[in-house]
Protein backbone atom coordinates (compact mmCIF):
# COMPACT_ATOMS: atom_id res chain seq x y z
CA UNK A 1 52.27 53.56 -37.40
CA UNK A 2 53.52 53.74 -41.21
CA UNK A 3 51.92 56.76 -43.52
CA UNK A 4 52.23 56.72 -46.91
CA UNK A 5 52.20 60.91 -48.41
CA UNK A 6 51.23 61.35 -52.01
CA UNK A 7 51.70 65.13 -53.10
CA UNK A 8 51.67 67.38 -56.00
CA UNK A 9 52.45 70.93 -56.12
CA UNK A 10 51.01 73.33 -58.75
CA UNK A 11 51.11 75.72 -61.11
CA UNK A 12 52.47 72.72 -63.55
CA UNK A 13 55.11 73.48 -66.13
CA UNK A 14 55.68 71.14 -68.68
CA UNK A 15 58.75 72.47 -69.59
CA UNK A 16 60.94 72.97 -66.91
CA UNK A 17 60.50 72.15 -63.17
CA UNK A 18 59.18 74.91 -60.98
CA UNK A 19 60.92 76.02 -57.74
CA UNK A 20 58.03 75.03 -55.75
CA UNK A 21 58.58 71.57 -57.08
CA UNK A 22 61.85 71.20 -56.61
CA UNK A 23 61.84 72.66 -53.33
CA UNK A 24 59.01 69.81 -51.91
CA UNK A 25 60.40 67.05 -54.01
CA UNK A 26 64.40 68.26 -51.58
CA UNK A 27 62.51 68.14 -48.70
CA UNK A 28 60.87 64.60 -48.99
CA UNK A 29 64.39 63.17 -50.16
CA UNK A 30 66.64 64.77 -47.51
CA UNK A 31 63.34 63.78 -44.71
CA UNK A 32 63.75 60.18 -43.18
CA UNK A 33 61.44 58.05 -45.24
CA UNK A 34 61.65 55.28 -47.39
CA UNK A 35 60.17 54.32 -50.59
CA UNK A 36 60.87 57.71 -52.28
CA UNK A 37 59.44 58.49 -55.23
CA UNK A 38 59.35 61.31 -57.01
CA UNK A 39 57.89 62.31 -60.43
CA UNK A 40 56.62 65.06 -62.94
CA UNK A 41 52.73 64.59 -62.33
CA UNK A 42 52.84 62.89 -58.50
CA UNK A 43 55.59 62.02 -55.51
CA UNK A 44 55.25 59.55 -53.00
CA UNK A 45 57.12 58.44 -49.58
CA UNK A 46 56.71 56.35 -47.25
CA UNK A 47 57.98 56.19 -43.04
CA UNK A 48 57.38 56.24 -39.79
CA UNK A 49 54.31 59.05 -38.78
CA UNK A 50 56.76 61.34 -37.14
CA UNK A 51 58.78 61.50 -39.93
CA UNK A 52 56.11 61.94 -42.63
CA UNK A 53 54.01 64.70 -40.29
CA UNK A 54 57.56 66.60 -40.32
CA UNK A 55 58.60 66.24 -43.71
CA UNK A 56 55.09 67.13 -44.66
CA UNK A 57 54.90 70.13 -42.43
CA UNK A 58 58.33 71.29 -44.34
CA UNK A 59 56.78 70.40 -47.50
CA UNK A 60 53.89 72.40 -46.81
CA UNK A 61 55.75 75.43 -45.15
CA UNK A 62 58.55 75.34 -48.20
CA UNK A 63 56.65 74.66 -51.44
CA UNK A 64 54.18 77.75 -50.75
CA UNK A 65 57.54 80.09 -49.85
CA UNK A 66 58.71 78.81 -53.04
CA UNK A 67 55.71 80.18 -55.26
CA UNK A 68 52.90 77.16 -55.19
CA UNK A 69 49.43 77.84 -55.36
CA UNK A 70 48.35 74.64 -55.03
CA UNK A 71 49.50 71.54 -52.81
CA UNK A 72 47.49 68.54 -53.15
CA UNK A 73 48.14 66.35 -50.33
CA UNK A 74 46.74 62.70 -49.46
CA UNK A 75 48.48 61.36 -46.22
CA UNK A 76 47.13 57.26 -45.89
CA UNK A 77 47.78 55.00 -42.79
CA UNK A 78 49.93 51.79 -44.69
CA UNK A 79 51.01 49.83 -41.62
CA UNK A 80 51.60 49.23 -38.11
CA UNK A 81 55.21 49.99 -36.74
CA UNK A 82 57.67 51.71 -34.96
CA UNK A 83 57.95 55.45 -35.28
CA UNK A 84 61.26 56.29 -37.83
């Protein structure tokens, strides 16, 4: 099965990227996913359901160490496949 995770991480600043988002956007590009991509107001991936559910355990786990108060998180079913 292929899952698609769509994230954001809050509090926002405009300015300058917080730590919490730069920590969750490093773990989504160093996980094994594909279509990777990563912005100021949303970040998306794409894989295998093993590698999303671990990425977005890290995510989860890393972003809140890292000062977030707020993870939105939408995890969607894209595809049937092999695991990644």
């Amino acid at each position: 099965m292929r899952l698609r995770v769509e994230f954001t991480t809050e509090p926002f600043d405009l300015d300058e990227a917080p730590a919490h988002a730069l920590v969750a956007r490093d773990v989504i590009e160093r996980a094994q996913l594909d279509a990777v991509d990563v912005g100021p107001f949303g970040n998306t991936a794409e894989g295998g359901s093993e590698a999303v559910l671990t990425a977005v355990d890290a995510l989860l786990r890393r972003a809140l160490e890292a000062g977030a108060t707020r993870i939105s998180l939408q995890v969607n079913v894209v595809g049937e496949g092999g695991d990644k």
